[in-house]
N, C-alpha and C. Protein backbone atom coordinates (compact mmCIF):
# COMPACT_ATOMS: atom_id res chain seq x y z
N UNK A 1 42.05 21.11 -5.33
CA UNK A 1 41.36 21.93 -6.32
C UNK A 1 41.67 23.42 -6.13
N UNK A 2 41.51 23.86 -4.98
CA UNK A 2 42.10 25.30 -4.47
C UNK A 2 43.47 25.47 -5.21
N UNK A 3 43.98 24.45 -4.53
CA UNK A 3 45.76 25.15 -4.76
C UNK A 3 45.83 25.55 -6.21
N UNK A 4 45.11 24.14 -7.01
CA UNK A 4 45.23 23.78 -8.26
C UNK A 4 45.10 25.66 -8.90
N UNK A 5 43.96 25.83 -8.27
CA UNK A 5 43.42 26.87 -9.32
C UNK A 5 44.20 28.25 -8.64
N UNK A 6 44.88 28.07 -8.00
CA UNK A 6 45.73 29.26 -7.28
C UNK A 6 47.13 29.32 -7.62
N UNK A 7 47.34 28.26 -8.21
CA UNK A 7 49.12 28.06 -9.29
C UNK A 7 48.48 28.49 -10.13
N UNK A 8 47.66 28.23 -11.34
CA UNK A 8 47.25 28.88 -12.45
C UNK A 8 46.95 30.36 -12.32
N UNK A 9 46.32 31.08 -11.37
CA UNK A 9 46.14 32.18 -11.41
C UNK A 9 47.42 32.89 -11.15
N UNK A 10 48.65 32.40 -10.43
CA UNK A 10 49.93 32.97 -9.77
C UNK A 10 50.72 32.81 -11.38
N UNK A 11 50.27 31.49 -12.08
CA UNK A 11 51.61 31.97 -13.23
C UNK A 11 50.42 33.32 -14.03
N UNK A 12 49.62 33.56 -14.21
CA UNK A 12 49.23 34.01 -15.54
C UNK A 12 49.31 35.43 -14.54
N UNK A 13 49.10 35.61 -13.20
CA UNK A 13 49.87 37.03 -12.72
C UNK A 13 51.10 37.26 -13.36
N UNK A 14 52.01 35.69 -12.87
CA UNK A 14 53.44 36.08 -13.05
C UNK A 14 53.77 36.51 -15.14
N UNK A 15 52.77 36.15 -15.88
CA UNK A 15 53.29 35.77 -17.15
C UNK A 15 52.91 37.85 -17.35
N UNK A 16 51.60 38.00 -16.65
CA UNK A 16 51.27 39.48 -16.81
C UNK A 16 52.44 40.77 -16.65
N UNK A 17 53.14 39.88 -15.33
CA UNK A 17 54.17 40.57 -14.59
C UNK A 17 55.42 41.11 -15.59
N UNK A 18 55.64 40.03 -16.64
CA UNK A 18 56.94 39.83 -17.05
C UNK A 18 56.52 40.52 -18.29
N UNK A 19 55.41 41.18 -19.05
CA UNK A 19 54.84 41.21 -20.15
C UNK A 19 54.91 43.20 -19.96
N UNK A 20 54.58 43.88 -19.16
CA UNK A 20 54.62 45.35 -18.07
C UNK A 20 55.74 46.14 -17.27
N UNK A 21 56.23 46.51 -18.37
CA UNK A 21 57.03 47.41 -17.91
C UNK A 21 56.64 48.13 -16.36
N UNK A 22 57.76 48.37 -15.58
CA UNK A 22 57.87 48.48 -14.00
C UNK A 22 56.71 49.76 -13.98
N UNK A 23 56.60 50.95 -14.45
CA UNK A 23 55.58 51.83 -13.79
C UNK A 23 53.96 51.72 -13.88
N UNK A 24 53.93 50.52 -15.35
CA UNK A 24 52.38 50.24 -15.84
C UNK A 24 52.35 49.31 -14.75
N UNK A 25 53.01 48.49 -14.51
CA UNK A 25 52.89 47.35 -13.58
C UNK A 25 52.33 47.85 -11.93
N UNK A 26 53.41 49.03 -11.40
CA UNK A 26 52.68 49.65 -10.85
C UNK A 26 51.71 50.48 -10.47
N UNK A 27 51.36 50.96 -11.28
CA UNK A 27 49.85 51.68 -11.96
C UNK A 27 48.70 50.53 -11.58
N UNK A 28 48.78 49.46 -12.50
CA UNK A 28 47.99 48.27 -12.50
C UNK A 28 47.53 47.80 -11.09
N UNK A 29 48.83 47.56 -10.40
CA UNK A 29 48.38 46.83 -9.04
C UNK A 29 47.93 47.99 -8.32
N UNK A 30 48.35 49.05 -8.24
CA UNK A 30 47.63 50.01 -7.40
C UNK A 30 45.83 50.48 -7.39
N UNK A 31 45.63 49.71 -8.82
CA UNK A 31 44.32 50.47 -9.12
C UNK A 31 43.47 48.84 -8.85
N UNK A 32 44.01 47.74 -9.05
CA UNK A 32 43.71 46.92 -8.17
C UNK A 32 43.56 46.78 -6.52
N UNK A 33 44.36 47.40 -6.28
CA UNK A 33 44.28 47.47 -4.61
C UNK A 33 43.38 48.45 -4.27
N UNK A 34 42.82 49.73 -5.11
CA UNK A 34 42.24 50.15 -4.73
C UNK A 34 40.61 49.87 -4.89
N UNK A 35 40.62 49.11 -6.13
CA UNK A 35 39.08 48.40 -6.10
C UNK A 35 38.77 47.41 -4.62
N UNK A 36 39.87 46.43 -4.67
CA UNK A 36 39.45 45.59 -3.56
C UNK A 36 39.62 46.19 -2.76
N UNK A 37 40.09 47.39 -2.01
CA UNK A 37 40.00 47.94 -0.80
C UNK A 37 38.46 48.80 -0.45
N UNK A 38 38.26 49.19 -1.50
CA UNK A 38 36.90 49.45 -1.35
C UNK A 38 35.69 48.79 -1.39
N UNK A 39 35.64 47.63 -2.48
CA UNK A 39 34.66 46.41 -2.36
C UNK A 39 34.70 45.89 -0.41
N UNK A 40 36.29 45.21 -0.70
CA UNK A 40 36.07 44.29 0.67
C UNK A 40 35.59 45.31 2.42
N UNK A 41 36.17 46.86 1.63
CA UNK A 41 36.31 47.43 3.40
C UNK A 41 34.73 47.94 3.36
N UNK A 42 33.52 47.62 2.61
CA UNK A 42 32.38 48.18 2.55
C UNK A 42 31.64 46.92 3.22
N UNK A 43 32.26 45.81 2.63
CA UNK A 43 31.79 44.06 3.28
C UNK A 43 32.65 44.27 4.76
N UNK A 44 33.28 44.48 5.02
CA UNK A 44 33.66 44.20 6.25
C UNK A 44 33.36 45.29 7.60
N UNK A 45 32.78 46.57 6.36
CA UNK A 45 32.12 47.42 7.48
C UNK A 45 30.26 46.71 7.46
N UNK A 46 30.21 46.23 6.53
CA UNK A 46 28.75 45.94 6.54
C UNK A 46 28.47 44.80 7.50
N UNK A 47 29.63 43.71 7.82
CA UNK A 47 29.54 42.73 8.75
C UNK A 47 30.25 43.11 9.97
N UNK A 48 30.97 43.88 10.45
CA UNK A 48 30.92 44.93 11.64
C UNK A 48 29.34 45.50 12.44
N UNK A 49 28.54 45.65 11.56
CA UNK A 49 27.62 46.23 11.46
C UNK A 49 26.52 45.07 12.28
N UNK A 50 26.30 43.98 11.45
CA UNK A 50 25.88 42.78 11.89
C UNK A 50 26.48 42.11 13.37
N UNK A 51 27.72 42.60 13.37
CA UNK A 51 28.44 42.22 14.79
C UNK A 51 27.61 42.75 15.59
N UNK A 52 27.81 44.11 15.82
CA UNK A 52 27.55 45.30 16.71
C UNK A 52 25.92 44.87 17.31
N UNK A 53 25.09 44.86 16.11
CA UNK A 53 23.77 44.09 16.47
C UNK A 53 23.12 42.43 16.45
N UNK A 54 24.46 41.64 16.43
CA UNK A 54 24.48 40.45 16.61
C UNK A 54 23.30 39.78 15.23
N UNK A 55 23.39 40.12 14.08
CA UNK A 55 22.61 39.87 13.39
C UNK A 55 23.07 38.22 13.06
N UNK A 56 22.11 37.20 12.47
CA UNK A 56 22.84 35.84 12.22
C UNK A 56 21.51 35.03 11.36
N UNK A 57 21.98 34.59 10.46
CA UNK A 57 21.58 33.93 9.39
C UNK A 57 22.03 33.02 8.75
N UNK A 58 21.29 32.30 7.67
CA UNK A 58 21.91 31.27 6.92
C UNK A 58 21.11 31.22 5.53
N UNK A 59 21.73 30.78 4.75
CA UNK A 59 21.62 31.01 3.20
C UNK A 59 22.05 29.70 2.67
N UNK A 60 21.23 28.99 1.25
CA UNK A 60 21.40 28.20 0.84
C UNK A 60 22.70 28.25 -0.51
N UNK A 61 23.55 28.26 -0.57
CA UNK A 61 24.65 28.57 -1.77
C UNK A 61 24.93 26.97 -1.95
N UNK A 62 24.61 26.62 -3.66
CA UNK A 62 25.16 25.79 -4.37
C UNK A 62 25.09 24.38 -3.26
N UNK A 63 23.85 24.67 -2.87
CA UNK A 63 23.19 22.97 -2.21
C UNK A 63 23.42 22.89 -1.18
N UNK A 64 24.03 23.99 -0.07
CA UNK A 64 24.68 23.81 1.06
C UNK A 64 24.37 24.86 1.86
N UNK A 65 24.32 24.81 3.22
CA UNK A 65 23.60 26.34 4.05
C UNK A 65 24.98 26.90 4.37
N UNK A 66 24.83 27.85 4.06
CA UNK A 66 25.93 28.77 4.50
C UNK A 66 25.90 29.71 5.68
N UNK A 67 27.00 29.37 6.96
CA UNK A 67 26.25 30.62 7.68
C UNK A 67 26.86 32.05 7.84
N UNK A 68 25.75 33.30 7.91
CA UNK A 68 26.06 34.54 7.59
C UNK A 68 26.33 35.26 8.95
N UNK A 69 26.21 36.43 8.98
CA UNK A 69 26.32 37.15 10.39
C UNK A 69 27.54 36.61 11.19
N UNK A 70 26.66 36.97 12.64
CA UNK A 70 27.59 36.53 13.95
C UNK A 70 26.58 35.81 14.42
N UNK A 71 27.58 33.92 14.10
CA UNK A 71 26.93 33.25 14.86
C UNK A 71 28.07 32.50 15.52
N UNK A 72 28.00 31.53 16.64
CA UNK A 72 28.85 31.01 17.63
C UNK A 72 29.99 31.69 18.01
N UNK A 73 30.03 32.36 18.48
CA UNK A 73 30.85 33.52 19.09
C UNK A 73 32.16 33.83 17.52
N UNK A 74 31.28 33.74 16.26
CA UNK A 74 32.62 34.10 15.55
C UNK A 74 31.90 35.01 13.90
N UNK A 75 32.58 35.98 14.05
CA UNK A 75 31.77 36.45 13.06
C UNK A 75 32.30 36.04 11.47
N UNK A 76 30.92 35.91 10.93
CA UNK A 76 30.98 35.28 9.26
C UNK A 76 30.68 36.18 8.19
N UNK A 77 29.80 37.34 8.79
CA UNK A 77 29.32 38.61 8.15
C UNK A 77 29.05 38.19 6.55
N UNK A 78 29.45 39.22 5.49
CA UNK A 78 28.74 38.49 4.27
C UNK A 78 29.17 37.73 3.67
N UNK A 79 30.61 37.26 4.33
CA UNK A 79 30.95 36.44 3.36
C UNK A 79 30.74 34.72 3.26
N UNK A 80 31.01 33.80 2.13
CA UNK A 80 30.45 32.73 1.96
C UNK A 80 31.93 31.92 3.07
N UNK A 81 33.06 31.98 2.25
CA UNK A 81 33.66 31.72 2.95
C UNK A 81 34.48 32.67 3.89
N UNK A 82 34.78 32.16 5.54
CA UNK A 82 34.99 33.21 6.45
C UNK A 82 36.48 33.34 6.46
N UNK A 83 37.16 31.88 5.86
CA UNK A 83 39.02 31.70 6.13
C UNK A 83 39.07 32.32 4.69
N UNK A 84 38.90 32.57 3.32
CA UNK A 84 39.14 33.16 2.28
C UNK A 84 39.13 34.87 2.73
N UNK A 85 37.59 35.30 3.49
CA UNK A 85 37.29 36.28 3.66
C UNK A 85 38.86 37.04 4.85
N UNK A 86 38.89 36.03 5.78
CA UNK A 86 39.91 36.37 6.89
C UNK A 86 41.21 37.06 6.01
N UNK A 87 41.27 35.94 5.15
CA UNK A 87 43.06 35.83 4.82
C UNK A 87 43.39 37.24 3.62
N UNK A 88 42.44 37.40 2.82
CA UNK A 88 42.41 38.64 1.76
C UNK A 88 42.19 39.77 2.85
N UNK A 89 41.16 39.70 3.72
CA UNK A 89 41.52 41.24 4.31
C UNK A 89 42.38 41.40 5.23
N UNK A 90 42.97 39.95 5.56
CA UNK A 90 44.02 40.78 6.50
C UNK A 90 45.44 41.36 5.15
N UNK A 91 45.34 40.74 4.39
CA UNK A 91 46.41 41.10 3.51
C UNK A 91 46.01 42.26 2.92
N UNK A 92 44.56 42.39 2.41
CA UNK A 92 44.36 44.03 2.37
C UNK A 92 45.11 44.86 3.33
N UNK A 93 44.67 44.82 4.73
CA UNK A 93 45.25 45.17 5.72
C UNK A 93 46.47 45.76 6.13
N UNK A 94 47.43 45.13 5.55
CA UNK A 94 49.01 45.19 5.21
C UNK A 94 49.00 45.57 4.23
N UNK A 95 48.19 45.84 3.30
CA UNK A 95 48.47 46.95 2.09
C UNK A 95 48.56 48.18 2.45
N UNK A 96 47.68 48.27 3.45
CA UNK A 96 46.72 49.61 3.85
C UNK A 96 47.79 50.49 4.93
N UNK A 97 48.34 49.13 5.56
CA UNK A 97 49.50 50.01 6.51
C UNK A 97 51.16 50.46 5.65
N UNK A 98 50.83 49.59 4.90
CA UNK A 98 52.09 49.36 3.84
C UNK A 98 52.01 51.55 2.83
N UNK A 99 50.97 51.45 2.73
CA UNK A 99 50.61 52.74 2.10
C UNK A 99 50.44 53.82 3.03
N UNK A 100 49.55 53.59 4.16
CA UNK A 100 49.57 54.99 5.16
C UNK A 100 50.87 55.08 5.47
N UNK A 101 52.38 54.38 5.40
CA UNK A 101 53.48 54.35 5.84
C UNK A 101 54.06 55.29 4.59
N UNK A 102 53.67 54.92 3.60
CA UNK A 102 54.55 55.86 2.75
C UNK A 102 53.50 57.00 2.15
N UNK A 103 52.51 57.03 2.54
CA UNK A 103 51.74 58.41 1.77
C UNK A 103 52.31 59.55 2.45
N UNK A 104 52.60 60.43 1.86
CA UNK A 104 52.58 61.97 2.62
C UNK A 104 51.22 62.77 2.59
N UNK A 105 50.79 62.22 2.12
CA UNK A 105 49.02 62.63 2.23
C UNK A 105 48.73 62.18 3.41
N UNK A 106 48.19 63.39 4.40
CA UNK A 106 47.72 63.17 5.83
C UNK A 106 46.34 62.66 5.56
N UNK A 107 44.98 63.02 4.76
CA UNK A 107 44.42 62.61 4.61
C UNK A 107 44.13 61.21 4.25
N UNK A 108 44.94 61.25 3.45
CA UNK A 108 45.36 59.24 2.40
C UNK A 108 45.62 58.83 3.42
N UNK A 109 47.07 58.95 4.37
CA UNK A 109 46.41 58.11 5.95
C UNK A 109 45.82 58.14 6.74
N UNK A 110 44.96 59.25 6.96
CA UNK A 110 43.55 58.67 7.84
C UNK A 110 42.66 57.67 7.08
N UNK A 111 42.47 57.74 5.68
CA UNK A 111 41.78 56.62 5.31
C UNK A 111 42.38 55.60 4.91
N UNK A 112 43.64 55.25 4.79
CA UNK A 112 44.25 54.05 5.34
C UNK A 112 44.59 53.07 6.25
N UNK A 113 44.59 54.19 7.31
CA UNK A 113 44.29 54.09 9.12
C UNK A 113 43.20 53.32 9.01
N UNK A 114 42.24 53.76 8.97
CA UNK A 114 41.08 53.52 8.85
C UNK A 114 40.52 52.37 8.45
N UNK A 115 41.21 52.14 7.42
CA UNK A 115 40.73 50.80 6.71
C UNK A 115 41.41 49.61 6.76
N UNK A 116 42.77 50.18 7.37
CA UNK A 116 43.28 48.74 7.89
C UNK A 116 42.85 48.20 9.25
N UNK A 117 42.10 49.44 10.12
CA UNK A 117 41.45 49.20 11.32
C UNK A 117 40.35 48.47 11.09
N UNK A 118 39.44 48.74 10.45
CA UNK A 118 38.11 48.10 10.15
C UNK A 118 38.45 46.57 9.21
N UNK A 119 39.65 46.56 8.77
CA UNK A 119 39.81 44.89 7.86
C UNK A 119 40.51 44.45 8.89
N UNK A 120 41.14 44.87 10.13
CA UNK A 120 41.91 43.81 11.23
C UNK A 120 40.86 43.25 12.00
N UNK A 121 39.83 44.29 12.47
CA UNK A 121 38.87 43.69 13.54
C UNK A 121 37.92 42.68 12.99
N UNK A 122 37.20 42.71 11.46
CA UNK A 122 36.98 41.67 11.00
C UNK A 122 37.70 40.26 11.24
N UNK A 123 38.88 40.56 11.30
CA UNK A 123 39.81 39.22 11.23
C UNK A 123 39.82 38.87 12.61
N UNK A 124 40.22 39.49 13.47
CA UNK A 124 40.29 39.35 14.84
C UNK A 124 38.61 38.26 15.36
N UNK A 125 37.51 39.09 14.81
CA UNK A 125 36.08 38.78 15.32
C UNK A 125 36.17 37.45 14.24
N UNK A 126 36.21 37.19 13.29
CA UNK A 126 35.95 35.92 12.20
C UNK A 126 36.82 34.75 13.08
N UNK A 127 37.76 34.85 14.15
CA UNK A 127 37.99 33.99 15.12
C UNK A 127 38.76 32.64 14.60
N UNK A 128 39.31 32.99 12.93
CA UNK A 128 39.87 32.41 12.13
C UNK A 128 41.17 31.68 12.37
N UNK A 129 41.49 30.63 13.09
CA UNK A 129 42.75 29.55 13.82
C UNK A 129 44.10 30.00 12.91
N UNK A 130 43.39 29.27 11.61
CA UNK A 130 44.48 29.50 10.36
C UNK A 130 45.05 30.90 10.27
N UNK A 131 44.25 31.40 10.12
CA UNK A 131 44.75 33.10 9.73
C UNK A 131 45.52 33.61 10.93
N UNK A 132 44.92 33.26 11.99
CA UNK A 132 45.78 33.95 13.42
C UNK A 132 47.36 32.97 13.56
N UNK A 133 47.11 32.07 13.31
CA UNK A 133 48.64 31.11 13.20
C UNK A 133 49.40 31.89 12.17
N UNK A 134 48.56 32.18 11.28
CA UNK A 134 49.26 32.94 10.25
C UNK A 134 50.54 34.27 10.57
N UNK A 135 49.15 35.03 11.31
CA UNK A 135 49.53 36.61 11.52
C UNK A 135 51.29 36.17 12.64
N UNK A 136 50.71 35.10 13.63
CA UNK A 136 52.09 34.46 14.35
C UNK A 136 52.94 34.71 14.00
N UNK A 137 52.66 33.59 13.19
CA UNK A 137 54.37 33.14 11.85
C UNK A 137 54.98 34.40 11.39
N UNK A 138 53.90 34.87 10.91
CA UNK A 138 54.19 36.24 9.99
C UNK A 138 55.16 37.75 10.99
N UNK A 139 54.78 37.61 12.29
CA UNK A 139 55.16 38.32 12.62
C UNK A 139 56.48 37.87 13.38
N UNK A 140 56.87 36.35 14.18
CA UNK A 140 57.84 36.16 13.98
C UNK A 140 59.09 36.14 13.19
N UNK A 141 58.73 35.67 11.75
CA UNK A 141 59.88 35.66 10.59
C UNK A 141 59.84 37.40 10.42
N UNK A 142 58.74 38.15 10.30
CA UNK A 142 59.28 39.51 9.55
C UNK A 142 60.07 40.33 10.47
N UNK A 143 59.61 40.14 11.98
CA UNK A 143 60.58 40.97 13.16
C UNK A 143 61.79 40.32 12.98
N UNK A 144 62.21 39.07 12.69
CA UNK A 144 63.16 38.71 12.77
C UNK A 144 64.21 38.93 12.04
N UNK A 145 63.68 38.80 11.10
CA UNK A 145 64.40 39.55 9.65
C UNK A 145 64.74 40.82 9.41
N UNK A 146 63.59 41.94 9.86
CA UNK A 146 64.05 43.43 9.88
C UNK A 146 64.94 43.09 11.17
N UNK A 147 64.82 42.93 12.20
CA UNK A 147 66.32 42.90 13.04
C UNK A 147 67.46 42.89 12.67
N UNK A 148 67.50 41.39 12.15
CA UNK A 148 68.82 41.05 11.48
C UNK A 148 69.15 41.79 10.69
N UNK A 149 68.41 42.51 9.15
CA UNK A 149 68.95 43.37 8.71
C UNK A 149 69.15 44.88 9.44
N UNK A 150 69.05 45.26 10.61
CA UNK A 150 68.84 46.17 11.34
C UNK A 150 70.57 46.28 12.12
N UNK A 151 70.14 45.06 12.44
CA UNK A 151 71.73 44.95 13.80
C UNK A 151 73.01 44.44 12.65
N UNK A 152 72.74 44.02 11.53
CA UNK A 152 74.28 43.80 10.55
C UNK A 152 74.41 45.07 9.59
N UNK A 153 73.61 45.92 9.77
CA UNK A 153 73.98 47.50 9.20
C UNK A 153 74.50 48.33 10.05
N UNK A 154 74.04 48.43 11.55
CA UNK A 154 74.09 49.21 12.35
C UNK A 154 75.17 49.27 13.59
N UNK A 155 75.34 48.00 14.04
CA UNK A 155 76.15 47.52 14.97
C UNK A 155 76.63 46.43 14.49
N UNK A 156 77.93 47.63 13.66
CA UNK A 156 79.43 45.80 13.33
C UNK A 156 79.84 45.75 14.34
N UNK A 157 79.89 46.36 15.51
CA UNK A 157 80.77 45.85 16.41
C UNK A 157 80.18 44.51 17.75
N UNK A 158 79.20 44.47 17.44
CA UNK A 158 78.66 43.25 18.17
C UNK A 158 79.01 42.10 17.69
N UNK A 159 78.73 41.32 18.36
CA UNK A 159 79.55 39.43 18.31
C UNK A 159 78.24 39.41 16.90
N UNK A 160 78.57 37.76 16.40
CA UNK A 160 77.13 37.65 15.74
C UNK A 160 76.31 36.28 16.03
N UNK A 161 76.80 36.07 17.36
CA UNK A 161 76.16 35.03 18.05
C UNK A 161 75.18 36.10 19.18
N UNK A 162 75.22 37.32 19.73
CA UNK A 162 74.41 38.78 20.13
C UNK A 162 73.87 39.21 19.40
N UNK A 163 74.20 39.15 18.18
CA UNK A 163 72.89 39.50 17.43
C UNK A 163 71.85 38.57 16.72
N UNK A 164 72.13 37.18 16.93
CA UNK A 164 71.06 36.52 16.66
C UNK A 164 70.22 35.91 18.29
N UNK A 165 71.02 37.06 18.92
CA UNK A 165 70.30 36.28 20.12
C UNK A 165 69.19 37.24 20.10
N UNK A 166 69.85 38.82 20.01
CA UNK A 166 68.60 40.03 20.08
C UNK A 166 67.98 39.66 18.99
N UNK A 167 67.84 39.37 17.93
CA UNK A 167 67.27 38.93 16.71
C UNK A 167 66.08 37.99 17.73
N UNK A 168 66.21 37.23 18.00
CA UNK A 168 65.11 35.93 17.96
C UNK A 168 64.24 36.59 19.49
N UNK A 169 65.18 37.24 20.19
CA UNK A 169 64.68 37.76 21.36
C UNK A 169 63.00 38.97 21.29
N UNK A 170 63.67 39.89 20.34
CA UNK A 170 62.65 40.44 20.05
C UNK A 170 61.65 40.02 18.95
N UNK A 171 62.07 38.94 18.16
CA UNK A 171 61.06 38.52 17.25
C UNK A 171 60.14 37.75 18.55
N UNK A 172 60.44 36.89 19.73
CA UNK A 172 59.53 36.30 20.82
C UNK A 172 58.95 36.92 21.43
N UNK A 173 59.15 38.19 21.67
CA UNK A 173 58.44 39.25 22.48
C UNK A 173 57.08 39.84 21.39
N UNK A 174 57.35 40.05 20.54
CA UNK A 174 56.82 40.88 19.16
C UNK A 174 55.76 39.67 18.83
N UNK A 175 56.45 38.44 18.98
CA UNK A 175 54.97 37.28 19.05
C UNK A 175 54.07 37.31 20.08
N UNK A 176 54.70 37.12 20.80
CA UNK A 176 53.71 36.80 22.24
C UNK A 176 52.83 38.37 22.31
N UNK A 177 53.49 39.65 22.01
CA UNK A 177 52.19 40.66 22.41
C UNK A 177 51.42 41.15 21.07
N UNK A 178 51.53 39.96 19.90
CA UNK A 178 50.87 39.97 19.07
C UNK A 178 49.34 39.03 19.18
N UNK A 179 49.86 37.99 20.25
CA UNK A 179 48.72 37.33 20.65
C UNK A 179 48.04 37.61 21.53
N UNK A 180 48.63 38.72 22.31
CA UNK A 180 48.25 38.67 23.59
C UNK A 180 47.10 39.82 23.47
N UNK A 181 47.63 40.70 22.61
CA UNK A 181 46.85 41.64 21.86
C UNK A 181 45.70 41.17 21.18
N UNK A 182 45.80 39.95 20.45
CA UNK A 182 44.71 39.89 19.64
C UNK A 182 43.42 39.41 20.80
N UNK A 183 43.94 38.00 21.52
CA UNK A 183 42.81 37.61 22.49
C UNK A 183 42.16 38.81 23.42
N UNK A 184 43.62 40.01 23.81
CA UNK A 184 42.33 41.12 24.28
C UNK A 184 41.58 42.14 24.14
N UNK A 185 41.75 41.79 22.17
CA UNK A 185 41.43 43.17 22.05
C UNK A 185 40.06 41.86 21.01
N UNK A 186 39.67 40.80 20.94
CA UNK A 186 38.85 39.83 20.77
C UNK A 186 37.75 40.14 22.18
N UNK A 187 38.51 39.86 23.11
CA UNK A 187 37.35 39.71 24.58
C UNK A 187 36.90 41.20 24.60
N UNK A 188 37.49 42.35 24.52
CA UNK A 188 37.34 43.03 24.44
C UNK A 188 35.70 44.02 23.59
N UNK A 189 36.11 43.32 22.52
CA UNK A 189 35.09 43.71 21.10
C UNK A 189 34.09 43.16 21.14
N UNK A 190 33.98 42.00 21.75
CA UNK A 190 33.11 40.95 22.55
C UNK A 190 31.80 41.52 23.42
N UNK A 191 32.77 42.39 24.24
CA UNK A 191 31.77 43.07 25.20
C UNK A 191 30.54 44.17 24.53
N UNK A 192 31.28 44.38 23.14
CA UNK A 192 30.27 45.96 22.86
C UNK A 192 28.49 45.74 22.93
N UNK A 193 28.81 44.37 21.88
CA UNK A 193 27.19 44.04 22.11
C UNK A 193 26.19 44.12 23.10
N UNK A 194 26.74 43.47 24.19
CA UNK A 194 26.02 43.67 25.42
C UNK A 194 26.38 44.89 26.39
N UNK A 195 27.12 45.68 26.14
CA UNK A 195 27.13 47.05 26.61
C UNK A 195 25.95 48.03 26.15
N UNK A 196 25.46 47.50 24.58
CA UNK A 196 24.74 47.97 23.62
C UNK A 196 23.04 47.39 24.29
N UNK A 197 23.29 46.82 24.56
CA UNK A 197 21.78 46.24 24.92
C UNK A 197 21.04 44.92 24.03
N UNK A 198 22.25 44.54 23.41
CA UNK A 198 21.96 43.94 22.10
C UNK A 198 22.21 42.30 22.11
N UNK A 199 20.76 41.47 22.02
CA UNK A 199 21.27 40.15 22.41
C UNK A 199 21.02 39.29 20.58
N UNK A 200 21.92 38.40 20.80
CA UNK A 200 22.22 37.82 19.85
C UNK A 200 21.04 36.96 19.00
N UNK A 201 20.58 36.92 17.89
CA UNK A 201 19.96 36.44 17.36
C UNK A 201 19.99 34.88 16.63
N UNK A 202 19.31 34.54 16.67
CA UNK A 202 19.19 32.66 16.06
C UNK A 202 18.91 32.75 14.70
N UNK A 203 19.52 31.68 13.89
CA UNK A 203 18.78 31.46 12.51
C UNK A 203 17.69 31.11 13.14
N UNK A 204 17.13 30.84 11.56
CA UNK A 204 15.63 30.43 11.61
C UNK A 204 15.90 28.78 11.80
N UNK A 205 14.52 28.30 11.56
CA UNK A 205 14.46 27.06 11.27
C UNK A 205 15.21 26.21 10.06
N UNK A 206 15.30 27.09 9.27
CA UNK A 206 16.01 26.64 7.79
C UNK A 206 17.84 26.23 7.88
N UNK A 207 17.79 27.09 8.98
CA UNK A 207 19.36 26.72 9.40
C UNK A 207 19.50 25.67 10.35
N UNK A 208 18.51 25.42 11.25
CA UNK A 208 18.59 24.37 12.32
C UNK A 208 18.10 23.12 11.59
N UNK A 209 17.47 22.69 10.23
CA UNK A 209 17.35 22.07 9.54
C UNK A 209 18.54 20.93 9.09
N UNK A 210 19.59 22.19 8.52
CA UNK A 210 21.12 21.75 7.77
C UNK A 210 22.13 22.13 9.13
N UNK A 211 21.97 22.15 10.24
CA UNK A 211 22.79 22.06 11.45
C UNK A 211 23.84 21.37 11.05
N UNK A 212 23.54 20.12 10.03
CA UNK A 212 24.90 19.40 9.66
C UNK A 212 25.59 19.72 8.72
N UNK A 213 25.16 20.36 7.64
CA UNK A 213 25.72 20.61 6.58
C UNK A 213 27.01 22.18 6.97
N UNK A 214 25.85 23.09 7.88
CA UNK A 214 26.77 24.29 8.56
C UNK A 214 27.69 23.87 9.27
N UNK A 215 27.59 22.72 10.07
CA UNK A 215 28.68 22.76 11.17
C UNK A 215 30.18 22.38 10.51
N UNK A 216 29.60 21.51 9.07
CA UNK A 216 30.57 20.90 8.31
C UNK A 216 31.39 22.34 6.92
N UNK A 217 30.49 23.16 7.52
CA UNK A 217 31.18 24.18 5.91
C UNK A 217 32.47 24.56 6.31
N UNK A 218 32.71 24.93 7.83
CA UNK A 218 34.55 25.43 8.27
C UNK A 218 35.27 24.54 8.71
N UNK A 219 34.46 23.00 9.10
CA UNK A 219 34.77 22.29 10.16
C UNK A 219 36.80 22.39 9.98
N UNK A 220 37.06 22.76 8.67
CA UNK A 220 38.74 22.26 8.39
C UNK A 220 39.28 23.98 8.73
N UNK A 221 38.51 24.94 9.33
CA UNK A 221 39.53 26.10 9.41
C UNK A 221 39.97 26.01 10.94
């Protein structure tokens, strides 16, 4: 049903795409990126927020308890779902660095800085399997690729059995302290609460009620 409704929305982007001349087109998506950067980075500072004081709840949505806050060492903050919530802000995220990279506005990148900082640590704390396999992948194939196009512009004179060796070499390195980074800068963020004085809170009864229905809302992320 997802996918279903995620091909339909990708052609009637793509039919929009083909209909917009190149600068309206870019106009368009920019003023899109800038709504959802501000909607989602206000939700993800607002469930930061809930981190910091270990806030945790549950809510009934469409017959089913949903859980909110930071509960089992993973934060859910406001959103309903936490792998939808993960996967849009980390891609916000990469908008955000994608733009502080090319703004010449020093200001425009501090608040790009900024906001791709506050949509990573969401992702990092939401403790999201999928999404972090993701960021993996993602960062293997893209190091790998800027390499390759890196070392066949730069150095013709290398073999090209050496350059797919430095190719895959540094795409393995560029993985591993992508993970290594995330778990410590996870244990890390971990600690603030209780540096804070701040101990973690229980749903109510209403959530220990549907214990089954919650445990079953991510059980597939």
């Amino acid at each position: 049903k997802v996918i279903v409704w995620q091909v339909v929305q990708m052609f009637l982007l793509y039919s929009l795409a083909l209909r917009l001349s190149k600068p309206v087109l870019k106009r368009f998506l920019q003023v899109v990126f800038w709504i959802l950067s501000i909607v989602f980075t206000i939700c993800a500072a607002v469930s930061l927020y809930q981190f910091v004081f270990q806030i945790s709840y549950s809510e009934v949505m469409e017959g089913s308890s949903v859980r909110l806050g930071f509960q089992e060492g993973r934060l859910f903050g406001v959103f309903a779902s936490v792998y939808f919530a993960s996967l849009l802000l980390l891609l916000l995220a990469v908008g955000a660095v994608y733009c502080m990279v090319k703004s010449k506005n020093v200001f425009l990148k501090i608040i790009y800085g900024l906001e791709a900082l506050l949509l990573l640590l969401y992702v990092v704390l939401s403790g999201t399997r999928s999404v972090f396999l993701g960021i993996l992948a993602g960062t293997l194939i893209g190091v790998f690729i800027l390499m390759k196009n890196l070392l066949w512009q730069r150095a013709s004179k290398m073999k090209n059995s050496s350059k797919y060796f430095c190719c895959i070499a540094v795409a393995v390195v560029c993985f591993v302290a992508v993970g290594v980074v995330h778990e410590g800068s996870k244990n890390l963020l971990n600690q603030i609460p209780e540096l804070l004085g701040v101990e973690e809170e229980r749903p109510g009864s209403s959530g220990a009620e549907n214990s089954s229905g919650i445990s079953g809302t991510d059980s597939s992320i």
